[in-house]
N, C-alpha and C. Protein backbone atom coordinates (compact mmCIF):
# COMPACT_ATOMS: atom_id res chain seq x y z
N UNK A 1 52.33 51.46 -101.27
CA UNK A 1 51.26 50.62 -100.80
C UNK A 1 50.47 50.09 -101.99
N UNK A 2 50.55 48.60 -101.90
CA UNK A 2 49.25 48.21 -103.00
C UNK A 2 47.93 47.89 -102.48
N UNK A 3 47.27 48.11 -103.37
CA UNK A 3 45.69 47.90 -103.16
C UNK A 3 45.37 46.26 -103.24
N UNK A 4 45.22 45.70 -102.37
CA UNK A 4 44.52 44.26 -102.08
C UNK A 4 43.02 44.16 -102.28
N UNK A 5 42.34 43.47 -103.42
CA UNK A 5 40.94 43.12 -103.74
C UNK A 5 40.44 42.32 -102.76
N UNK A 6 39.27 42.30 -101.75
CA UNK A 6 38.71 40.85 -101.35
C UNK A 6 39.47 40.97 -99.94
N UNK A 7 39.70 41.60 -98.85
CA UNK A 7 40.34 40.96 -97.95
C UNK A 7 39.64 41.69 -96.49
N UNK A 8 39.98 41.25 -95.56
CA UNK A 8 39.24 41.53 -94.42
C UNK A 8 40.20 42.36 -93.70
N UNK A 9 39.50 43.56 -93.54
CA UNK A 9 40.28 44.49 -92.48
C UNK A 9 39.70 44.52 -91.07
N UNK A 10 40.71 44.51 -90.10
CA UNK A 10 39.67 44.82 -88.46
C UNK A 10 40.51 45.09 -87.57
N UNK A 11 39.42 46.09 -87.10
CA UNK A 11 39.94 47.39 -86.30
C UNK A 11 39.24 46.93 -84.74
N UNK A 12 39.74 47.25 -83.30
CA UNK A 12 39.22 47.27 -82.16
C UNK A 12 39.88 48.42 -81.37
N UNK A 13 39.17 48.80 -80.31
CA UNK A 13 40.04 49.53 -79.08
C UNK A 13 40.56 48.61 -77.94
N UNK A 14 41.95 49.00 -77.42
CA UNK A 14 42.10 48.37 -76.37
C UNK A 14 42.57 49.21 -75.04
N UNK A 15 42.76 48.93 -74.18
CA UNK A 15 43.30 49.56 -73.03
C UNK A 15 44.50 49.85 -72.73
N UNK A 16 45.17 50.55 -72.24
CA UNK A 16 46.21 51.21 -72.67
C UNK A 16 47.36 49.98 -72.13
N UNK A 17 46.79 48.57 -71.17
CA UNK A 17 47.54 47.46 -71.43
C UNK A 17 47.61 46.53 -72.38
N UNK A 18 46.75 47.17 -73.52
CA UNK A 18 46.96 46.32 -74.57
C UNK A 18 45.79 45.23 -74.91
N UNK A 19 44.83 44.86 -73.47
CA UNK A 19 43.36 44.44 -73.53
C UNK A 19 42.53 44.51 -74.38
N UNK A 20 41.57 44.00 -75.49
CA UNK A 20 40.45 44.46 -75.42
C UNK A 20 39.52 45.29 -74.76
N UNK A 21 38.92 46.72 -75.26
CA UNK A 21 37.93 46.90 -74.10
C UNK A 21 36.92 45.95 -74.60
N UNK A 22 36.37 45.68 -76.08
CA UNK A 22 35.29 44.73 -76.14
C UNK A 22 35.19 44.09 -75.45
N UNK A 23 34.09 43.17 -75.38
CA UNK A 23 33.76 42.35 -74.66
C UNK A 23 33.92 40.37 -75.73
N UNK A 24 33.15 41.16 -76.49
CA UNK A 24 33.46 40.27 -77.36
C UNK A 24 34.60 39.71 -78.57
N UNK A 25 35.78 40.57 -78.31
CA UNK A 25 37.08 40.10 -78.25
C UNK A 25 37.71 39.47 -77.55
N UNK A 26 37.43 39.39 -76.54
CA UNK A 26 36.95 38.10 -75.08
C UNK A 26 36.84 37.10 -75.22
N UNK A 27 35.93 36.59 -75.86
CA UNK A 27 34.60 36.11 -75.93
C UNK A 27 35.27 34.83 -76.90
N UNK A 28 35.78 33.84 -77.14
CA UNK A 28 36.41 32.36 -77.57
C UNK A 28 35.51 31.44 -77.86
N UNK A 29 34.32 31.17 -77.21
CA UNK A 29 33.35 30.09 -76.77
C UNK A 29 33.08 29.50 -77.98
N UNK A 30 33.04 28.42 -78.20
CA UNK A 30 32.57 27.51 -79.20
C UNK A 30 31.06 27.13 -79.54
N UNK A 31 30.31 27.92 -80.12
CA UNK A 31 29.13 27.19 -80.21
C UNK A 31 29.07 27.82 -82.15
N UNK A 32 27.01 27.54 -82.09
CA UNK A 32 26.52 27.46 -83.14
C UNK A 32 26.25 28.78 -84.01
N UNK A 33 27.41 28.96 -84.95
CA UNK A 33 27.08 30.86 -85.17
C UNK A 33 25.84 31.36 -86.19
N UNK A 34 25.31 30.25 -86.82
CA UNK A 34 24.84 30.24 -87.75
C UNK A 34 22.49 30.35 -87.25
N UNK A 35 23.06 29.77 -86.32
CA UNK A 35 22.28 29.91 -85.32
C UNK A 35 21.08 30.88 -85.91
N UNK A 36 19.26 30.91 -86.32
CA UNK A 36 18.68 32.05 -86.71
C UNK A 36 19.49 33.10 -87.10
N UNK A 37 20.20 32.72 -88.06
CA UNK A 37 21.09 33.87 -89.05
C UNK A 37 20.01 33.81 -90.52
N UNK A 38 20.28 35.39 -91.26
CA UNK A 38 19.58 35.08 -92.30
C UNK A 38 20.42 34.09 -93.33
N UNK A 39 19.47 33.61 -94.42
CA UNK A 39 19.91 32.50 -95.46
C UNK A 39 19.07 32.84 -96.78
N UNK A 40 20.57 32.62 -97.60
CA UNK A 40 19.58 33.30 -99.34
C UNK A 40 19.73 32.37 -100.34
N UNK A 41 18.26 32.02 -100.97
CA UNK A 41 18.89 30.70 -101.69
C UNK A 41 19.89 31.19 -103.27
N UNK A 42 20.65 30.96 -103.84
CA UNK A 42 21.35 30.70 -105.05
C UNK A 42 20.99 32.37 -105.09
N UNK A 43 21.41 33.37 -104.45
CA UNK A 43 21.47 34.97 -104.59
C UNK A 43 20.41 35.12 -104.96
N UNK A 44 19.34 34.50 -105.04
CA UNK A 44 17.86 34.98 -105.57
C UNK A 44 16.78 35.37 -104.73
N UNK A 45 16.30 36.43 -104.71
CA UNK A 45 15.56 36.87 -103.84
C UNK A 45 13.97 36.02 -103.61
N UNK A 46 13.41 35.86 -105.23
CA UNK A 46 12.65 35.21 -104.88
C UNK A 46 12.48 33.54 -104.70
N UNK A 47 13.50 33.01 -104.92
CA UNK A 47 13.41 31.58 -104.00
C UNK A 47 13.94 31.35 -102.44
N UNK A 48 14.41 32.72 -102.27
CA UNK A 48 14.75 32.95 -101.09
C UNK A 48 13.56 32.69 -99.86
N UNK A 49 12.93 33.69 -100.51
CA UNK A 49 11.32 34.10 -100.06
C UNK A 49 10.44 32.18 -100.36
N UNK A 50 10.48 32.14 -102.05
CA UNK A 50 9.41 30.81 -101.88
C UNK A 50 9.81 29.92 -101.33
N UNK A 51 11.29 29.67 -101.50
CA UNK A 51 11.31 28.17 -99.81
C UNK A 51 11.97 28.79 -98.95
N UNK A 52 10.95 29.29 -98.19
CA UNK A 52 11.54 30.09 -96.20
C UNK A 52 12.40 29.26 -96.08
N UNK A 53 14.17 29.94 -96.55
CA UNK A 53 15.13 29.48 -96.67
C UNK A 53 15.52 29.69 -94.58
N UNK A 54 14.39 30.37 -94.48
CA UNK A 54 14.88 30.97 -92.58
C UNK A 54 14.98 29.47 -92.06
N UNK A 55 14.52 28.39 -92.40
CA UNK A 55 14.00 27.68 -91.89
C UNK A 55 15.19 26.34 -91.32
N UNK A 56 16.18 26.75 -92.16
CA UNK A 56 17.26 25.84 -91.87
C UNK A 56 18.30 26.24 -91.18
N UNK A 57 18.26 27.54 -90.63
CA UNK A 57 18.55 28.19 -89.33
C UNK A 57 18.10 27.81 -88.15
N UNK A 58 17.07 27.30 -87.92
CA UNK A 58 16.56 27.88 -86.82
C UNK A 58 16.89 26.44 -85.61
N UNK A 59 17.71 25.76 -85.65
CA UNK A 59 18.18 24.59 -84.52
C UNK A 59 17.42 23.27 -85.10
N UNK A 60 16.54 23.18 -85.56
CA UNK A 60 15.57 21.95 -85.84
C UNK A 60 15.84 21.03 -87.18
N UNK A 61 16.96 20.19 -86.89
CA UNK A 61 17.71 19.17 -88.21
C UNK A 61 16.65 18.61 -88.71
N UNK A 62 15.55 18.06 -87.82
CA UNK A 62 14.24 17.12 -88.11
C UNK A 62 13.66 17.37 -89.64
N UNK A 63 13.19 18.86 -89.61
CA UNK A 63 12.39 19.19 -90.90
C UNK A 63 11.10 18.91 -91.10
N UNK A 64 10.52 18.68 -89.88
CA UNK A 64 9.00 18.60 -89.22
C UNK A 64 8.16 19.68 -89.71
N UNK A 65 6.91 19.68 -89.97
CA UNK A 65 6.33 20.86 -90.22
C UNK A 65 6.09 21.46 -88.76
N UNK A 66 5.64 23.20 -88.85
CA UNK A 66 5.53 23.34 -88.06
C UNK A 66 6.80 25.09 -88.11
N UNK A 67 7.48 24.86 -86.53
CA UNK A 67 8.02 25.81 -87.00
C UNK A 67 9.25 25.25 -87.74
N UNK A 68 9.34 24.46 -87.87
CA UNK A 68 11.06 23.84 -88.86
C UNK A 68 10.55 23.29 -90.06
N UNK A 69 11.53 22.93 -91.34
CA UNK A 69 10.69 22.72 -92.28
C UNK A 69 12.02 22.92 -93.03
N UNK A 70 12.08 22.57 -94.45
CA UNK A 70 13.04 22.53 -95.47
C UNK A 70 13.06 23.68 -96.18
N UNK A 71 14.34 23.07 -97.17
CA UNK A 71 14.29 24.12 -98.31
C UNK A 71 14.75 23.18 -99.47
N UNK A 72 14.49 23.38 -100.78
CA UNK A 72 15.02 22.18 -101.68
C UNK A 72 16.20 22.61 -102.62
N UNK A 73 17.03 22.45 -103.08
CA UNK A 73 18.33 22.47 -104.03
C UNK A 73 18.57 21.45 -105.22
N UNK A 74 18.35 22.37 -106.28
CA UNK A 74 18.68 21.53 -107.55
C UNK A 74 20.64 21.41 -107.88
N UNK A 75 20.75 20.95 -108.20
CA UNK A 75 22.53 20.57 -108.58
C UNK A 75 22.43 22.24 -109.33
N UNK A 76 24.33 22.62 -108.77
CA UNK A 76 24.48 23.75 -108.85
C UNK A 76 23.85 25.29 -107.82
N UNK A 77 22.51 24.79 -107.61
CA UNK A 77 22.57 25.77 -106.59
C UNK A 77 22.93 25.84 -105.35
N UNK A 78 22.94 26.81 -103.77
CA UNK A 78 23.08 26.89 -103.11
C UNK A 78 22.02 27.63 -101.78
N UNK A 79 23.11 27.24 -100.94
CA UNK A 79 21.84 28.19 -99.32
C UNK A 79 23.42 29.09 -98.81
N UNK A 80 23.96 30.23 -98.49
CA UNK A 80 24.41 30.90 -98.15
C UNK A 80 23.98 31.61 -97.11
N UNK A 81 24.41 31.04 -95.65
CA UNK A 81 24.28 31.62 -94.51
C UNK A 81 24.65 32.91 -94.09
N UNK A 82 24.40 34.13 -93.82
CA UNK A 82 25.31 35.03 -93.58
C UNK A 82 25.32 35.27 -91.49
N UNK A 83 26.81 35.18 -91.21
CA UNK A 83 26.67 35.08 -89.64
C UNK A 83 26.55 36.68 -89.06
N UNK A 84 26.35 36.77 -88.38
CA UNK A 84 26.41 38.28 -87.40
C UNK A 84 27.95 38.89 -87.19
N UNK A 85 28.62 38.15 -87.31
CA UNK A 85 30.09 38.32 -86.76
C UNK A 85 30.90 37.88 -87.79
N UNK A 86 32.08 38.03 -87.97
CA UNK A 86 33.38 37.45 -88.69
C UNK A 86 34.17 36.56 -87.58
N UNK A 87 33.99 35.85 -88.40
CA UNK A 87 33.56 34.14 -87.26
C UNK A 87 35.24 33.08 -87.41
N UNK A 88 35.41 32.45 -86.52
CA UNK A 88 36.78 30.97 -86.94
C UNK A 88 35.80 29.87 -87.19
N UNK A 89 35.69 29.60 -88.46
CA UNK A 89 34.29 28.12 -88.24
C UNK A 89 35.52 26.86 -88.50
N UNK A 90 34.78 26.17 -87.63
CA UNK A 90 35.87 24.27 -87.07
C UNK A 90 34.84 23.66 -87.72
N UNK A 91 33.71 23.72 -88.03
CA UNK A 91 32.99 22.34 -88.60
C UNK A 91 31.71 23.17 -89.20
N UNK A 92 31.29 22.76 -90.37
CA UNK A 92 29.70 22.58 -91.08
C UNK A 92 28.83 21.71 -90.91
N UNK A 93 27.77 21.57 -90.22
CA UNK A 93 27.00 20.63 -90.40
C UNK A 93 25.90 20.74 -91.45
N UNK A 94 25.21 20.27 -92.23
CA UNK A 94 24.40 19.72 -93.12
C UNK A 94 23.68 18.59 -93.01
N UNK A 95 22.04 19.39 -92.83
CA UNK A 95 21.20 17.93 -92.85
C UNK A 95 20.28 17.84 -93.54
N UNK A 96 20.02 16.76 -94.41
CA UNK A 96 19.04 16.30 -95.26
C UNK A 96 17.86 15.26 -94.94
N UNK A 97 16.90 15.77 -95.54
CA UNK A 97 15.52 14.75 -95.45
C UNK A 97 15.84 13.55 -95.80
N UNK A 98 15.42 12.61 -94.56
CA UNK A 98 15.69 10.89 -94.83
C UNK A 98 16.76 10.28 -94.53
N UNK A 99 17.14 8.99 -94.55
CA UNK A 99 18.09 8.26 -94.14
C UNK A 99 19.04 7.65 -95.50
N UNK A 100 19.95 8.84 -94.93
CA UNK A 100 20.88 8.98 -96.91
C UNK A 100 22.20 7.74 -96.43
N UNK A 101 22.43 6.83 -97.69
CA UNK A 101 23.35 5.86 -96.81
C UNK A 101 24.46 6.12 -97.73
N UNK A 102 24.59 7.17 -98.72
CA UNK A 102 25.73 7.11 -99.79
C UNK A 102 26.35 8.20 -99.43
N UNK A 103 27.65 8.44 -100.28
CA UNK A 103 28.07 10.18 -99.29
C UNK A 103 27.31 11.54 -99.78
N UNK A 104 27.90 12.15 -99.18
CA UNK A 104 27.15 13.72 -99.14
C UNK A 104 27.05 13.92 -100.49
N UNK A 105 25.93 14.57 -100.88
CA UNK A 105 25.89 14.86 -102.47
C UNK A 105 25.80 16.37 -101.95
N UNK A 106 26.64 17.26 -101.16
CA UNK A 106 26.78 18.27 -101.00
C UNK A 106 28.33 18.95 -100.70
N UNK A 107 28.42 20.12 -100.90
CA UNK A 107 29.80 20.88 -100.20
C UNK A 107 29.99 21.70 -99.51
N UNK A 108 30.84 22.24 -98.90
CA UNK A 108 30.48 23.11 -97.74
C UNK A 108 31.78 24.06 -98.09
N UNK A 109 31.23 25.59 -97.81
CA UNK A 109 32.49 26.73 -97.79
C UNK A 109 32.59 27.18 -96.98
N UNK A 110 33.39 28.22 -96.58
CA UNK A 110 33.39 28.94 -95.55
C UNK A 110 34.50 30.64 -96.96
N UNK A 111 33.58 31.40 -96.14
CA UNK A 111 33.74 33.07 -97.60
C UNK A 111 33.83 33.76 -96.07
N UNK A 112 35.05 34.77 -96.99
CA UNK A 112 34.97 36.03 -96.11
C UNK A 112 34.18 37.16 -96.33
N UNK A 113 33.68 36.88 -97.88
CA UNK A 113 32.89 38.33 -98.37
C UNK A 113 31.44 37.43 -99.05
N UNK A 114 30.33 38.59 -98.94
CA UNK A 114 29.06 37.71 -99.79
C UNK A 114 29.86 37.90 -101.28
N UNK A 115 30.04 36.38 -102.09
CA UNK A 115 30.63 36.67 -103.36
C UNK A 115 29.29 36.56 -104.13
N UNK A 116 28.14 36.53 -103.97
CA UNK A 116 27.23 36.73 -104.55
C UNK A 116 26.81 35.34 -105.65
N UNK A 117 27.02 35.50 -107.00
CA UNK A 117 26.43 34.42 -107.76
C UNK A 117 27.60 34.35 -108.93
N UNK A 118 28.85 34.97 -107.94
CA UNK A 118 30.54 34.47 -108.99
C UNK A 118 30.69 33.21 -108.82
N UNK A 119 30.26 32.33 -108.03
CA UNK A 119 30.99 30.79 -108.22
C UNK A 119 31.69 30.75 -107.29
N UNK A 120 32.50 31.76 -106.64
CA UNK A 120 33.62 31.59 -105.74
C UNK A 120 32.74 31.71 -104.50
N UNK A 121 33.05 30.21 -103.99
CA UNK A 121 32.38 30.15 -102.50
C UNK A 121 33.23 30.38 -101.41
N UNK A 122 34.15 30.24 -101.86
CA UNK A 122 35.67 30.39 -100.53
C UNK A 122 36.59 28.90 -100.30
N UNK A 123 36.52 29.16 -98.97
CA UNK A 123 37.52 27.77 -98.79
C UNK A 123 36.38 27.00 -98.36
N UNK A 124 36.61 25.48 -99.13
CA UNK A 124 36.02 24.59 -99.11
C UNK A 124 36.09 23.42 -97.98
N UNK A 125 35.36 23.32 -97.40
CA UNK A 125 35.77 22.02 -96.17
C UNK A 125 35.37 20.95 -96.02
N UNK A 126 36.37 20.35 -95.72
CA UNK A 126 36.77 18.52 -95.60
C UNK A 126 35.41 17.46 -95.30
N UNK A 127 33.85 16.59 -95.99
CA UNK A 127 33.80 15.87 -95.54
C UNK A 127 34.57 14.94 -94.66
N UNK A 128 33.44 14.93 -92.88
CA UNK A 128 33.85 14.01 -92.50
C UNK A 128 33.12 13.05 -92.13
N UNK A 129 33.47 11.57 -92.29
CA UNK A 129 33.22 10.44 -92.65
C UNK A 129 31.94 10.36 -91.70
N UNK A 130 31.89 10.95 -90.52
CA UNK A 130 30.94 9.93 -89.70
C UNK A 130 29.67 10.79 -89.97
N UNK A 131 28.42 10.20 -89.70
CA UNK A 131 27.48 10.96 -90.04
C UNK A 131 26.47 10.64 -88.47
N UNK A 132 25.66 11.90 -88.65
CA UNK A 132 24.54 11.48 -87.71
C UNK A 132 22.98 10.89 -88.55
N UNK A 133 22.37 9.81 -88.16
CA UNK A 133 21.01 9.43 -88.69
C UNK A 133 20.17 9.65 -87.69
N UNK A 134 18.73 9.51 -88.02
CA UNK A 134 17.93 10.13 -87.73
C UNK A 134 16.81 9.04 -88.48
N UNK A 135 15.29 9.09 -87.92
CA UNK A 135 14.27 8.47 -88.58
C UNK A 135 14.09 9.20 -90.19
N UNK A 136 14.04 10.68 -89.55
CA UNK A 136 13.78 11.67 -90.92
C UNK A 136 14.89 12.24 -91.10
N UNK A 137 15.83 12.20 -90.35
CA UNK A 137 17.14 12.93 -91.39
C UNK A 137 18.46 12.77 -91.18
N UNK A 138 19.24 13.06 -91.95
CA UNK A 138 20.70 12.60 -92.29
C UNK A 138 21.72 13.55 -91.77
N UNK A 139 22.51 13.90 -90.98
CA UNK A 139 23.17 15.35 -91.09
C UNK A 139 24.74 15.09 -91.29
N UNK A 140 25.22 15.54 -92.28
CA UNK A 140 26.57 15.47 -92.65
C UNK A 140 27.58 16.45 -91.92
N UNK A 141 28.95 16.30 -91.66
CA UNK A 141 29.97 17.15 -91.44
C UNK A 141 30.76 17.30 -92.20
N UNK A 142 31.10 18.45 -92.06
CA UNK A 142 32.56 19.09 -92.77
C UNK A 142 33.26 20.27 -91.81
N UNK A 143 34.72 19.35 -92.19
CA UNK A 143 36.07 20.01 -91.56
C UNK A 143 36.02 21.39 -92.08
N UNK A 144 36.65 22.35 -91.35
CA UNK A 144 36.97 23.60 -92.47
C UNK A 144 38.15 23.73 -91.60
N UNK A 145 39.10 23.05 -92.16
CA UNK A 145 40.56 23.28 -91.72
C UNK A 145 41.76 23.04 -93.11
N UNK A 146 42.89 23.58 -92.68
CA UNK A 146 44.37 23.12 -93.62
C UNK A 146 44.92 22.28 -93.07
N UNK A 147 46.09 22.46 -93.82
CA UNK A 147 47.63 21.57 -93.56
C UNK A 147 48.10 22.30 -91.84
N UNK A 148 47.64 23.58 -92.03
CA UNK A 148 48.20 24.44 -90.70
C UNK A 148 47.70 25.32 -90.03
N UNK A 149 45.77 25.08 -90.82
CA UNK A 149 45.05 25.63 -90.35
C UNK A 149 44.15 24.90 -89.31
N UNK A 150 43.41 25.65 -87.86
CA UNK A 150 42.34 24.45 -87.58
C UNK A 150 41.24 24.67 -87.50
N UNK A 151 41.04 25.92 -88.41
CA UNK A 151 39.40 26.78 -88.78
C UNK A 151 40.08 27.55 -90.02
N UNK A 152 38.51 27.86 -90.64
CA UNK A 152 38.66 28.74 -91.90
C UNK A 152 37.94 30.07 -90.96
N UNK A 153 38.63 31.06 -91.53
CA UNK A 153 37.82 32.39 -90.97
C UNK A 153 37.29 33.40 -92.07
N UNK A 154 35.90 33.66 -91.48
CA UNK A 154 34.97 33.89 -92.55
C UNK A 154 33.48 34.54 -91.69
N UNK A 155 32.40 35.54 -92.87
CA UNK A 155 31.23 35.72 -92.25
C UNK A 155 30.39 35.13 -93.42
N UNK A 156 30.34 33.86 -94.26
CA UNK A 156 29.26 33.92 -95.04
C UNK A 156 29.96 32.22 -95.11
N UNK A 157 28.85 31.39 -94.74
CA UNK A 157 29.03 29.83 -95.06
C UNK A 157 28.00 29.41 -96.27
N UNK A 158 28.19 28.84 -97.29
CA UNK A 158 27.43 28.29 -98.38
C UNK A 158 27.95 27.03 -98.37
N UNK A 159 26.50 26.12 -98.65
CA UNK A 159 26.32 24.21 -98.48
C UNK A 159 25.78 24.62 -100.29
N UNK A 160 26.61 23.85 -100.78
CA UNK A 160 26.03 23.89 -102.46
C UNK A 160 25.60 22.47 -102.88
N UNK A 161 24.66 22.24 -103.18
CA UNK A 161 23.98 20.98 -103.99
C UNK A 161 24.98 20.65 -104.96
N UNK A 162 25.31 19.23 -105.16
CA UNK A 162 26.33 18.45 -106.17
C UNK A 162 25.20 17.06 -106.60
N UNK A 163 24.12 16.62 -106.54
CA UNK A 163 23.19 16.14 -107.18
C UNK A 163 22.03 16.70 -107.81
N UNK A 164 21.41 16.14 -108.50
CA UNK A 164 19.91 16.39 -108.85
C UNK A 164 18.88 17.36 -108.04
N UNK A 165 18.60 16.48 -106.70
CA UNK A 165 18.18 17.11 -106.10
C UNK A 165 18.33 16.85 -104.10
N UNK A 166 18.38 18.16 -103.46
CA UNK A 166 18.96 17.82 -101.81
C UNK A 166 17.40 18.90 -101.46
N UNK A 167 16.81 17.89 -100.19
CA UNK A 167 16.23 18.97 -99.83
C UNK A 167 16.65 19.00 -98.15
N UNK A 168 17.39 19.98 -97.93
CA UNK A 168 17.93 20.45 -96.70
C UNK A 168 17.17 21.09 -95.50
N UNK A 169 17.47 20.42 -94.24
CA UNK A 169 16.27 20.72 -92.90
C UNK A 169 17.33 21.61 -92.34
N UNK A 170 18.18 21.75 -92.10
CA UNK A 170 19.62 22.52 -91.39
C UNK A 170 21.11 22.95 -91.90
N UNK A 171 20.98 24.02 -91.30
CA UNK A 171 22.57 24.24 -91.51
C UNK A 171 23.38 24.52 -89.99
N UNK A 172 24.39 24.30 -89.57
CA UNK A 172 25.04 24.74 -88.36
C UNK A 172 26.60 24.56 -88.43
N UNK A 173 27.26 26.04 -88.25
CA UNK A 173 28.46 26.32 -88.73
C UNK A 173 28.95 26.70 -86.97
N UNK A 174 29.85 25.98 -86.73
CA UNK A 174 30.12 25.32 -85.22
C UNK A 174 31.85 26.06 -85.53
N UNK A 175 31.80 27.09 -84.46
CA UNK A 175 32.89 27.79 -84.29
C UNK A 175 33.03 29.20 -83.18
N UNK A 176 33.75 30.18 -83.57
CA UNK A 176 33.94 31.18 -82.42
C UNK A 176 33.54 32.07 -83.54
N UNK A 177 33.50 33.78 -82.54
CA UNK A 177 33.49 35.25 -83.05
C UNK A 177 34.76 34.81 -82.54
N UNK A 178 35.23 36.20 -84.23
CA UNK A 178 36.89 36.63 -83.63
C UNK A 178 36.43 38.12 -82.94
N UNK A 179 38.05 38.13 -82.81
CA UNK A 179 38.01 39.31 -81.80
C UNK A 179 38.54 41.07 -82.94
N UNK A 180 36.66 41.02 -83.44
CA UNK A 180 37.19 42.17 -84.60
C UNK A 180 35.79 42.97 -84.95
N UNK A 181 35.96 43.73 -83.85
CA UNK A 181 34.63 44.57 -83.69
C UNK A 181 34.26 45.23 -84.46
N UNK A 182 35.16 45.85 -85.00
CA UNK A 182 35.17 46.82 -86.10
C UNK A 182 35.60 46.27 -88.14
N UNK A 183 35.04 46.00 -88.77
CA UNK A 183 35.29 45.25 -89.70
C UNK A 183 34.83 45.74 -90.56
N UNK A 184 35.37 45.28 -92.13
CA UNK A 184 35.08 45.87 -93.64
C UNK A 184 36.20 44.94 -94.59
N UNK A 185 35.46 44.87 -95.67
CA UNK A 185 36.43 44.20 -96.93
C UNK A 185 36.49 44.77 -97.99
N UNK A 186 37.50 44.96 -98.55
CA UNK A 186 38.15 46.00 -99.20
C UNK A 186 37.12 45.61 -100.74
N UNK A 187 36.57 46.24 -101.42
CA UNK A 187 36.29 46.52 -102.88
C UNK A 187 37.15 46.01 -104.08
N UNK A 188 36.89 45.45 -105.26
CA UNK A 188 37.43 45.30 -106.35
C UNK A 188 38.93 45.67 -106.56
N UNK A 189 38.69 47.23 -106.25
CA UNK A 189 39.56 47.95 -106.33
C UNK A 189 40.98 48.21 -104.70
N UNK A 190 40.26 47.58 -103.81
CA UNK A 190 41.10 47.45 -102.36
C UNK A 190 40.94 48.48 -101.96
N UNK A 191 39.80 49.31 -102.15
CA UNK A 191 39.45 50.14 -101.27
C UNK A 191 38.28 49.90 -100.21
N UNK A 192 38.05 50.24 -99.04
CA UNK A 192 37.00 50.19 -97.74
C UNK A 192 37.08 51.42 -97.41
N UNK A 193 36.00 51.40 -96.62
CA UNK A 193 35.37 52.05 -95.64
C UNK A 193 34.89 51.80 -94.06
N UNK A 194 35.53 52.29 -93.00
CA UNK A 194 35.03 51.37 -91.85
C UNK A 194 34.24 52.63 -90.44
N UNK A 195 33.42 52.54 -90.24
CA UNK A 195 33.26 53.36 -88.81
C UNK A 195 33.45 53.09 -87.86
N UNK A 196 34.05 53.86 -87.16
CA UNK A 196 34.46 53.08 -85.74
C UNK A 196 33.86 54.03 -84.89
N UNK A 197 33.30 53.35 -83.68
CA UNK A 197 32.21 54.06 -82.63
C UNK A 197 33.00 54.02 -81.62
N UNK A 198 33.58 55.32 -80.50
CA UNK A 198 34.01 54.96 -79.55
C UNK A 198 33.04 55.23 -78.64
N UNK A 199 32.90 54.35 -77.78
CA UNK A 199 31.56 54.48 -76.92
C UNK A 199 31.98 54.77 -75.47
């Protein structure tokens, strides 16, 4: 047996027909996973904290004061979503303050592990062309698919700044929970650890 660095292990119970007992191995539905998830800016705790990075979670693309509101990004840094679940994400959305008419001066990943402040964001996904406008804001898409893929699967989405400066009202990573209740990613070394609760 070799030791694999970086990879996602997952464990469930099923019924002795082979079922899920979860529930949420079930559970397919397409919506917003990113949804009031926490968000950390460029692995730093304290710009995390000085622009309430919460804020581009929370459903509101606008960026209104109030309870919605921005966060700002210099070229090179990032906002790294982390989801509740180990997720199939089909699309990134990204929205910026104002009515942007040039393309995205942003990128979008989709990571199976927090890689922290290595550079490696994961698999990268596809601007797509059409955009939504807005009086106050712009919101971009991105594919996260292959040649033979039609989602990237992953629990940590990062939108990284590629200009000067982006100041971002939203993030929304539009996909399913997989069916993997029990989960862990193996260490440097390809070693994990996982608990499993039988309830």
């Amino acid at each position: 047996v070799v030791a694999v660095p970086y990879v996602r292990v997952c464990a469930d119970f099923t019924w002795p027909n082979g079922t899920f007992i979860s529930t949420l191995a079930n559970d397919f539905s397409r919506e917003n996973l990113a949804l009031d998830m926490r968000v950390t800016h460029t692995s730093n705790i304290t710009k995390t904290a000085s622009q309430s990075t919460y804020v581009v979670t929370d459903g509101d693309s606008s960026g209104s004061t109030g309870s919605a509101g921005s966060a700002e990004l210099i070229k090179g840094e990032y906002l790294r979503v982390e989801l509740a679940h180990w997720s199939s994400i089909e699309q990134i959305q990204a929205c910026v303050v104002g009515q942007v008419v040039e393309q995205s001066s942003m990128k979008a990943y989709v990571q199976d592990y927090d890689s922290e402040a290595s550079g490696n964001h994961g698999h990268e996904c596809e601007l797509n062309p059409s955009l939504t406008k807005s009086a106050s804001y712009t919101c971009f898409f991105y594919d996260c698919k292959g040649t033979h893929r039609d989602s990237f699967q992953g629990q940590f989405v990062t939108v990284v700044a590629e200009s000067s400066l982006v100041t971002i009202t939203e993030i929304a990573a539009y996909g399913a929970k997989t069916a993997c209740t029990f989960t862990a990613v193996t260490d440097a070394e390809g070693k994990y650890e996982m608990n499993l609760i039988d309830s």
